[in-house]
Every structure is written in C-alpha cells, then in structure tokens.
N, C-alpha and C. Protein backbone atom coordinates (compact mmCIF):
# COMPACT_ATOMS: atom_id res chain seq x y z
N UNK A 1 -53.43 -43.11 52.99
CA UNK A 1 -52.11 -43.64 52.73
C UNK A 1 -51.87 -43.56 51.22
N UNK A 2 -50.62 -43.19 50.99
CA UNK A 2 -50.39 -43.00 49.30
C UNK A 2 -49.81 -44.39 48.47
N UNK A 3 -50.54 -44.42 47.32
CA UNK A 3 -49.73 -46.12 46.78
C UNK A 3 -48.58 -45.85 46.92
N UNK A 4 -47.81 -44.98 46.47
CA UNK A 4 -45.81 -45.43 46.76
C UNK A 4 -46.36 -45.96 48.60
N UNK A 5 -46.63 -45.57 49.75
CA UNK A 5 -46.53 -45.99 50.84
C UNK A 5 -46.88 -47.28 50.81
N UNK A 6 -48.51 -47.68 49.96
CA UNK A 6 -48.93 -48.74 50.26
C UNK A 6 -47.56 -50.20 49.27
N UNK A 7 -47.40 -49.55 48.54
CA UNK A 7 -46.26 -50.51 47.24
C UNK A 7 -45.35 -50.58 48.18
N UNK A 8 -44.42 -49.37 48.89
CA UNK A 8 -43.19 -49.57 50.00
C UNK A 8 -43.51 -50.79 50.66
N UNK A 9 -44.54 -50.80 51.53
CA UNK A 9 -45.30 -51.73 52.56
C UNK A 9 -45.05 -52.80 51.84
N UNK A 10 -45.52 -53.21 50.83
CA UNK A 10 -45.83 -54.46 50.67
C UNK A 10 -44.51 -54.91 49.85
N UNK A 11 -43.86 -54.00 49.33
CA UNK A 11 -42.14 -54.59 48.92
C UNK A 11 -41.94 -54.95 50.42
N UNK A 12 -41.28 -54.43 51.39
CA UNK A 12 -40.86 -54.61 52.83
C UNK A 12 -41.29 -56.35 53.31
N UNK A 13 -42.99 -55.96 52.87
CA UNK A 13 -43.53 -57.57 53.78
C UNK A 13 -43.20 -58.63 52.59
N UNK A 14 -42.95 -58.22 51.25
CA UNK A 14 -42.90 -59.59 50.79
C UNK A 14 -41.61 -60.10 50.95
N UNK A 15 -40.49 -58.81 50.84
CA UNK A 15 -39.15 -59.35 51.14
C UNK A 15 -39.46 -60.46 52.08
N UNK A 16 -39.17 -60.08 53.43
CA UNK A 16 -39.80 -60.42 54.66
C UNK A 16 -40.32 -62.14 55.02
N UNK A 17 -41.40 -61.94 54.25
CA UNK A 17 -42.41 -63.30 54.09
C UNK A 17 -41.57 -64.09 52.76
N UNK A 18 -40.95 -64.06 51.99
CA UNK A 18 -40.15 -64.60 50.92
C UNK A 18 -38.49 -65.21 51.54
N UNK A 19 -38.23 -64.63 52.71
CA UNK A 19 -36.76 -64.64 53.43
C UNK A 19 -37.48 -66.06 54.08
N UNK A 20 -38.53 -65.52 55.15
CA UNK A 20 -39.06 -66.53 55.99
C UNK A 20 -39.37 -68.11 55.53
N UNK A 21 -40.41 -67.72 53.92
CA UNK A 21 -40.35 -69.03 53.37
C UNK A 21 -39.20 -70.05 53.22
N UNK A 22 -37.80 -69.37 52.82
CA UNK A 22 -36.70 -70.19 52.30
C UNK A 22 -36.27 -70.36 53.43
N UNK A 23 -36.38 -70.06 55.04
CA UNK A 23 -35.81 -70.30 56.59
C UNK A 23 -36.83 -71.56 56.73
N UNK A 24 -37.77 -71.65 56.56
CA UNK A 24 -39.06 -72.73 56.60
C UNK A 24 -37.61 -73.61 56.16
N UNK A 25 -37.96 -73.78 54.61
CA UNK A 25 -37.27 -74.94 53.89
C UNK A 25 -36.18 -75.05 54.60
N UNK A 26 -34.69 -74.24 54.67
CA UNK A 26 -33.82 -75.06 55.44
C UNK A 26 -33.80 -75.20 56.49
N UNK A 27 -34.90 -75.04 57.32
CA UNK A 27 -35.35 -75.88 58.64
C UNK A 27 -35.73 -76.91 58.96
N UNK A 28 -36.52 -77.07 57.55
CA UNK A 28 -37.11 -78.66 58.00
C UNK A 28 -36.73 -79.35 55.90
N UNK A 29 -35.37 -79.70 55.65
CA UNK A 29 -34.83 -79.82 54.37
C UNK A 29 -35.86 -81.40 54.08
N UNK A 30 -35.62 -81.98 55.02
CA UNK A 30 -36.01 -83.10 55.37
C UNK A 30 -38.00 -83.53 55.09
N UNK A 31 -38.39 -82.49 55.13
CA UNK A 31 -39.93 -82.74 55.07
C UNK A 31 -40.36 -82.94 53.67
N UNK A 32 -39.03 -82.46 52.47
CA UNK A 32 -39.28 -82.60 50.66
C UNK A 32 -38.61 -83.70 50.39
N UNK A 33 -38.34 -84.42 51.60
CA UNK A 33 -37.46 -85.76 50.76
C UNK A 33 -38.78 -86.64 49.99
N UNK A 34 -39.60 -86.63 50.07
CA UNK A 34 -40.42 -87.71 49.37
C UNK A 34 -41.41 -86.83 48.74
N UNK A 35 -42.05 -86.35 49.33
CA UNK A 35 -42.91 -85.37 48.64
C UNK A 35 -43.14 -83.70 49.53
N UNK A 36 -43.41 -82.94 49.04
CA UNK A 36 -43.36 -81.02 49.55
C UNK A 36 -44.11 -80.94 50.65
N UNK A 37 -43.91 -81.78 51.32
CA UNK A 37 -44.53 -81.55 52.91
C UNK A 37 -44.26 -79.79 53.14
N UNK A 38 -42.91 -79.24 52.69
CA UNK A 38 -42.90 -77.83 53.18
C UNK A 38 -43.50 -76.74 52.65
N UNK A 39 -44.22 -77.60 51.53
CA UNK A 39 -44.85 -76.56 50.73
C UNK A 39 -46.27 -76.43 51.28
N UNK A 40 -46.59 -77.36 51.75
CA UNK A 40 -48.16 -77.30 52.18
C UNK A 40 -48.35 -76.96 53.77
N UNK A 41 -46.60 -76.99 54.39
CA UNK A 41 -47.10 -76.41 55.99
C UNK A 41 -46.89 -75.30 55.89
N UNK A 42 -46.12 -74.61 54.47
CA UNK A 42 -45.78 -72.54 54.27
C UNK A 42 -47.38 -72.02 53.96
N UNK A 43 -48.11 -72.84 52.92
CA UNK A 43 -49.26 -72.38 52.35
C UNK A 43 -50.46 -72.45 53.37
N UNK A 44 -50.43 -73.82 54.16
CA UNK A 44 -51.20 -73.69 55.21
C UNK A 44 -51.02 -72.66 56.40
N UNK A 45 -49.92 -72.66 56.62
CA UNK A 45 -49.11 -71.25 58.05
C UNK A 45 -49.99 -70.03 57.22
N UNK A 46 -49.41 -69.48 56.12
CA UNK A 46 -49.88 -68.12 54.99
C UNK A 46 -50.98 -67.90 54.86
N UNK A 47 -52.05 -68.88 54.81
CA UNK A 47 -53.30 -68.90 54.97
C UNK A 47 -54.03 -68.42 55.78
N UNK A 48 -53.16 -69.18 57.12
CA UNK A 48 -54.24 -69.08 58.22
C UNK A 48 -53.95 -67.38 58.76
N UNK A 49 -52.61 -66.95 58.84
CA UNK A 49 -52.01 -66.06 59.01
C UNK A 49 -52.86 -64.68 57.88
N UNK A 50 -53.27 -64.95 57.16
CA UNK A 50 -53.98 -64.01 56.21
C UNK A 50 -54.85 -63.74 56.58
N UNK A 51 -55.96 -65.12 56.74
CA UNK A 51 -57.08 -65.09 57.09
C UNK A 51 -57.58 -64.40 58.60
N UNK A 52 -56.70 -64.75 58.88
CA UNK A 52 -56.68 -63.88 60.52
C UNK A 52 -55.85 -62.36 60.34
N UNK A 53 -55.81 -61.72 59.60
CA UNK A 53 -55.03 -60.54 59.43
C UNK A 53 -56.46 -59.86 58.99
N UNK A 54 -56.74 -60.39 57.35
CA UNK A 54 -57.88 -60.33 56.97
C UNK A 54 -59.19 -60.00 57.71
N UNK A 55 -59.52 -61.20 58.56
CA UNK A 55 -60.83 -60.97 59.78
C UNK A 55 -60.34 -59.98 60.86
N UNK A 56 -59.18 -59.91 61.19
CA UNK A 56 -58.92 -58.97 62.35
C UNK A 56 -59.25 -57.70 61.56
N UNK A 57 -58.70 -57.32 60.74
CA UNK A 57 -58.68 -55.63 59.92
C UNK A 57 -60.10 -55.29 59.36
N UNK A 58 -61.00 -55.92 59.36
CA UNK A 58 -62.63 -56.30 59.19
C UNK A 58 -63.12 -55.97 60.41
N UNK A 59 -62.74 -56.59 61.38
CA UNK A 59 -64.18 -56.81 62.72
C UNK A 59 -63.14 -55.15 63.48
N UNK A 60 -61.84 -55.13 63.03
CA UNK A 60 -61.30 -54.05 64.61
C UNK A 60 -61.40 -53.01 63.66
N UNK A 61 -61.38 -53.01 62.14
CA UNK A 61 -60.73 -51.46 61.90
C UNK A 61 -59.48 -51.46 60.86
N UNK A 62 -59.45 -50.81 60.16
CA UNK A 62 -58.32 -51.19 59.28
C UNK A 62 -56.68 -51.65 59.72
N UNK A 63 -55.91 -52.12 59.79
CA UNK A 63 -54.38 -52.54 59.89
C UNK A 63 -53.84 -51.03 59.20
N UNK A 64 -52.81 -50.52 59.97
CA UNK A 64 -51.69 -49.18 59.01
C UNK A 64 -51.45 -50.47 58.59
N UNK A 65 -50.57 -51.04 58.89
CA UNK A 65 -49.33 -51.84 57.90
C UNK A 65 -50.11 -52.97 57.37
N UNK A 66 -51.32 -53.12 57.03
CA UNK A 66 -51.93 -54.64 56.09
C UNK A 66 -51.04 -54.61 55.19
N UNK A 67 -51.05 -53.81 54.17
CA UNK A 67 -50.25 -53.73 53.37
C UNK A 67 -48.85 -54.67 52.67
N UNK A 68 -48.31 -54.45 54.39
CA UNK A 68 -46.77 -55.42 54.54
C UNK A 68 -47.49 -56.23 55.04
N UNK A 69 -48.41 -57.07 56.01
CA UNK A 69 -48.74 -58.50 56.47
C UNK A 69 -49.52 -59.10 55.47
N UNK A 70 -50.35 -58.46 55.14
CA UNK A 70 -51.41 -59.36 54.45
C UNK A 70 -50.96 -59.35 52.90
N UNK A 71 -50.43 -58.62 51.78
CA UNK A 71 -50.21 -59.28 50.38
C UNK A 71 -48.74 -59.27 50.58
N UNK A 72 -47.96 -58.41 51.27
CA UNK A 72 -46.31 -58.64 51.76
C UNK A 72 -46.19 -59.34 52.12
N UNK A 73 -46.33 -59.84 53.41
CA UNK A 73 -45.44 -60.83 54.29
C UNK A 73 -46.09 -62.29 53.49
N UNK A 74 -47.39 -62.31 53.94
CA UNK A 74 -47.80 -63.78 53.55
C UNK A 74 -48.28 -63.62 52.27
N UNK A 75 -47.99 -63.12 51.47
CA UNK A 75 -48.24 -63.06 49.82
C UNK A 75 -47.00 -63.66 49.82
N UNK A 76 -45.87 -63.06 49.86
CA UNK A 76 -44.58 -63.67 49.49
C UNK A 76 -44.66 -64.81 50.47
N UNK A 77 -44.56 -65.09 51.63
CA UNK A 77 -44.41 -66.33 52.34
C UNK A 77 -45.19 -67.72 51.77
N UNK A 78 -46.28 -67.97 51.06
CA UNK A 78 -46.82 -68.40 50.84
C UNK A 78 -46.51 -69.07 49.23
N UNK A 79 -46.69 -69.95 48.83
CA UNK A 79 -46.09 -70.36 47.74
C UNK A 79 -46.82 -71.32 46.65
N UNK A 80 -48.15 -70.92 46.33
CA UNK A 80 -49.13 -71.46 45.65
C UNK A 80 -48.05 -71.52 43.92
N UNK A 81 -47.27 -70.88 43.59
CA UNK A 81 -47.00 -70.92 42.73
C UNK A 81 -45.70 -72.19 42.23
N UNK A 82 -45.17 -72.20 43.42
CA UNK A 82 -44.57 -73.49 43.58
C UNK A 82 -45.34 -74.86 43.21
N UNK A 83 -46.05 -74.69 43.65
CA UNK A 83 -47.65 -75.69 43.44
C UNK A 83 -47.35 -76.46 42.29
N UNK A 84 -47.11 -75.31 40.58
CA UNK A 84 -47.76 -76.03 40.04
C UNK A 84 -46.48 -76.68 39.08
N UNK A 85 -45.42 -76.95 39.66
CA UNK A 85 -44.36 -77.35 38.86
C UNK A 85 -43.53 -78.70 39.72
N UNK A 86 -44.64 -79.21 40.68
CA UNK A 86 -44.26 -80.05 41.54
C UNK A 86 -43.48 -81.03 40.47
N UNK A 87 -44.49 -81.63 39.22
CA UNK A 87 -44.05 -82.89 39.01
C UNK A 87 -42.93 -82.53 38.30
N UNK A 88 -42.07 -81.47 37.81
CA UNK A 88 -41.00 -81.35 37.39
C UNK A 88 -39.83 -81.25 38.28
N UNK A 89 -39.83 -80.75 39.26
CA UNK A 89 -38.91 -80.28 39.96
C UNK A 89 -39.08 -81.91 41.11
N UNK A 90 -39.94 -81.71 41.76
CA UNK A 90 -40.24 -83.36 43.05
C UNK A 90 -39.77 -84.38 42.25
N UNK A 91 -39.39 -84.46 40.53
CA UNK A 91 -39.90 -85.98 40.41
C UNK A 91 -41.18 -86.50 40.60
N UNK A 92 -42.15 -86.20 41.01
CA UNK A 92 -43.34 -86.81 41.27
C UNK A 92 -44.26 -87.37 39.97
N UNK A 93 -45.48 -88.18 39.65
CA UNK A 93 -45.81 -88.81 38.91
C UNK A 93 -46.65 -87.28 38.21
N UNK A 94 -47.56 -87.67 37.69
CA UNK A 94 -49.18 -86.88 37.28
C UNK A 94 -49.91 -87.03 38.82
N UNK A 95 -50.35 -88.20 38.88
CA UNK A 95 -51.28 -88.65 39.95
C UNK A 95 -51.06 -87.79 41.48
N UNK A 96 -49.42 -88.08 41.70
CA UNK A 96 -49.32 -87.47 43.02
C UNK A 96 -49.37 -86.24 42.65
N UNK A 97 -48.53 -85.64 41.92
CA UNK A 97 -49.02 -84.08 41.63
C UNK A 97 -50.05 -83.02 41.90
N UNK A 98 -50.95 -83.93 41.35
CA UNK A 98 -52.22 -83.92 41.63
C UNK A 98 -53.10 -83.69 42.96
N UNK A 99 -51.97 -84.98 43.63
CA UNK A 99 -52.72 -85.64 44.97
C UNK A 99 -52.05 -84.22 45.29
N UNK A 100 -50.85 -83.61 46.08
CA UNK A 100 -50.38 -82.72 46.88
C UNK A 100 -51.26 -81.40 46.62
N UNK A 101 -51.30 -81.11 44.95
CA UNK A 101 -51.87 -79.79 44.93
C UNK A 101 -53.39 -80.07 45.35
N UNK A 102 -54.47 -80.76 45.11
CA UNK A 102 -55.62 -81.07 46.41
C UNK A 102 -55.29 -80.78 47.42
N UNK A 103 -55.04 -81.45 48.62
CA UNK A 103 -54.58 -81.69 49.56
C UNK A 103 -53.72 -80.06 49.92
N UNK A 104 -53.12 -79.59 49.19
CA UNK A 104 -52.80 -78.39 49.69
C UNK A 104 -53.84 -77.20 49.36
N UNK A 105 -54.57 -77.26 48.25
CA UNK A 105 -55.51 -76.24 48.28
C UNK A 105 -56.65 -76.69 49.34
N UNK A 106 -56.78 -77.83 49.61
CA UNK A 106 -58.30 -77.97 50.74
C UNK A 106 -57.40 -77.84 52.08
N UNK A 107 -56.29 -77.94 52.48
CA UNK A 107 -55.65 -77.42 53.78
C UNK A 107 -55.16 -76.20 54.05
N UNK A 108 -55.07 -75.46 52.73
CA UNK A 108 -55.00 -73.77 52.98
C UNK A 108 -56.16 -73.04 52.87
N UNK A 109 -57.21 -73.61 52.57
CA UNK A 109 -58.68 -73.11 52.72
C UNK A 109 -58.86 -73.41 54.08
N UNK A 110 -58.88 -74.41 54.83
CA UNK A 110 -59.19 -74.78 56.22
C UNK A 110 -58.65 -74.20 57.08
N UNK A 111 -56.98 -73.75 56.76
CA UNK A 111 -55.60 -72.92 57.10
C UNK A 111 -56.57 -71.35 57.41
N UNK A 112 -57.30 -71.19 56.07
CA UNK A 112 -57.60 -69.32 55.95
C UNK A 112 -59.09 -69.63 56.75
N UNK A 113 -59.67 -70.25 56.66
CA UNK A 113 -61.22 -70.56 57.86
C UNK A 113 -60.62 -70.33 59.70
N UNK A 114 -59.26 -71.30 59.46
CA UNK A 114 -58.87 -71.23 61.23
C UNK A 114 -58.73 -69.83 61.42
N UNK A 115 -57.98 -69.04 60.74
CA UNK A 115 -57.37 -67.76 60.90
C UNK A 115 -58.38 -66.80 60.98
N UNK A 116 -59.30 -66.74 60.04
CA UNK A 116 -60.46 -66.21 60.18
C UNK A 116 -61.33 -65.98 61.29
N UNK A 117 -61.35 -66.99 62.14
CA UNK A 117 -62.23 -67.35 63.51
C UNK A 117 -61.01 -66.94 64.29
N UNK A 118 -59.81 -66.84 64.18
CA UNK A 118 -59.40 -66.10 65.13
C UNK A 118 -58.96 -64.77 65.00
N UNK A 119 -58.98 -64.53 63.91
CA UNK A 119 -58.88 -63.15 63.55
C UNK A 119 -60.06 -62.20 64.02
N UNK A 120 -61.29 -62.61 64.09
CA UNK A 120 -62.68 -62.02 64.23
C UNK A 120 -62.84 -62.76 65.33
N UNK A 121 -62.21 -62.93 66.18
CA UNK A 121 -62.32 -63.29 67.93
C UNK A 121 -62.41 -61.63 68.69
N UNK A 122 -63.45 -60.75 68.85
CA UNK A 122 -63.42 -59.82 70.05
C UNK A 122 -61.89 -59.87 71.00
N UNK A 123 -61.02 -58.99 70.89
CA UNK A 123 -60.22 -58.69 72.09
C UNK A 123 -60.76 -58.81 73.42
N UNK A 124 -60.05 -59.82 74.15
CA UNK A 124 -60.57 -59.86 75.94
C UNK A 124 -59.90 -58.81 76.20
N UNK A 125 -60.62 -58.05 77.06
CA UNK A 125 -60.16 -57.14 78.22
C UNK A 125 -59.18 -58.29 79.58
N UNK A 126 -58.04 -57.48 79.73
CA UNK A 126 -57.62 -58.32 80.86
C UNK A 126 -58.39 -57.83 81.61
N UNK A 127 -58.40 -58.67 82.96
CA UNK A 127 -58.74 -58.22 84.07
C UNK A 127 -57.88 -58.16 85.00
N UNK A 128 -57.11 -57.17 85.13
CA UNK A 128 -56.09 -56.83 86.20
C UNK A 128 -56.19 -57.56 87.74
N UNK A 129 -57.61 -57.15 88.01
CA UNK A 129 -57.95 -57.43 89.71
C UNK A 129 -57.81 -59.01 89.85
N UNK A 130 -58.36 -59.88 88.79
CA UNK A 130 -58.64 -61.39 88.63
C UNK A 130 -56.78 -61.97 88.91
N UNK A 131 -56.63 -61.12 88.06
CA UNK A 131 -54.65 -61.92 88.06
C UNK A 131 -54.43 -61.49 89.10
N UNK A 132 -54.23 -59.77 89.65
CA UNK A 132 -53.87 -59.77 91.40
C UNK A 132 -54.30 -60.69 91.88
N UNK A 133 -55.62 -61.04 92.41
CA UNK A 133 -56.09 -62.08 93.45
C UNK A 133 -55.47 -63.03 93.01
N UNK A 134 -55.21 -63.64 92.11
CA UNK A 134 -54.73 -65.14 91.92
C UNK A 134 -52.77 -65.78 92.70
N UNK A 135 -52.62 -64.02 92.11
CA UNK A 135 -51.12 -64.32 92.53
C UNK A 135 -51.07 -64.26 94.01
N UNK A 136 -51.74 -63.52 94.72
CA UNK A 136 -51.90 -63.69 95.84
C UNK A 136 -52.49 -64.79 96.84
N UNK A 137 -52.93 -65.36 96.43
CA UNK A 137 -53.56 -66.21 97.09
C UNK A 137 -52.96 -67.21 97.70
C-alpha cells in the first residue's frame, strides 16, 4: 500500500471518528454538566475499539483499511487531548482535574485490555447444521 493511500485512509477515518466524537457530545449534552463524563465514555469506547482492531490485525493478519480504523477513525474519535485543558474550559478545580484525567487514563487502559481480548478472540466457525436442527425442532 502506498503512504498517499495509507495518509488518504487515515484522513477518511479521522474525519469519520472526529464527526462521531462531536454526535457522542450532542447526544448525551447532559453527561458535561458537572464534570466530562463524555470525555471519558469517547476515550474509553476509542480504546477499547483500537485495542480490538489492534489484536484483531495481529492474531488474523493485517486490516486493508487499519489505516482509517485504527489511527483514523479512533485516533480522531478519541480525545486524550481534550484531557488536558479540562480545568479551563469545565471550570473544574486543580484537584478534580486531576481526579478525571486519572480516572480516564486508568479506564482507557482497561477500555484498550477489553478490546484486546476481544480482538484476539479466534473467529467461531458457524455451524450451519446446529442452527438447522434448532429451528426445527
């Protein structure tokens, strides 16, 4: 794959994952009234979503499009950089500042561990015959 393809890709996914983030926020406007609850369920979602892109393109074989999912989509979806200007923009103290960016870096680590274990989960084979018999029965 050629970098202009791989750079295309990942302009495409960050658009993409950057649209999605700001649909997050005015979905749930309500979760920043006190403190960035939406910031830590985008970074935790981005995480886990990586981490499982990540382990899948590892255990199966490379991803064509990683490119656009993994630093596109959830590079841009993801918003560590938001992080660090909480106490200006939230109003928030030092202390809580503090408290959220913890609390969001140890839940987007746990976020990229979940994703991971399911990313590097073996594909089941269906079993066609198992579902016939069932519906039949």
């Amino acid at each position: 794959m050629s970098r202009a393809r791989e750079l295309a890709l990942v302009l495409v996914g960050g658009t993409l994952g950057g649209a999605a983030r700001i649909a997050v926020g005015e979905l749930f406007p309500h979760l920043a009234a006190t403190l960035p609850w939406d910031l830590l369920l985008i970074n935790v979602i981005g995480s886990a979503g990586l981490g499982a892109a990540v382990a899948y393109s590892r255990s199966q074989g490379p991803l064509p499009y990683f490119p656009a999912i993994g630093p596109g989509f959830f590079g841009g979806f993801t918003t560590f950089s938001s992080i660090a200007c909480l106490q200006w923009s939230a109003g928030l103290g030092t202390a809580a500042s503090a408290g959220v960016l913890a609390a969001t870096m140890a839940a987007a680590v746990l976020g990229a561990a979940v994703g991971w274990w399911f990313g590097d989960r073996p594909p089941t084979p269906i079993d066609e015959r198992a579902i016939f018999e069932e519906e039949n029965e």
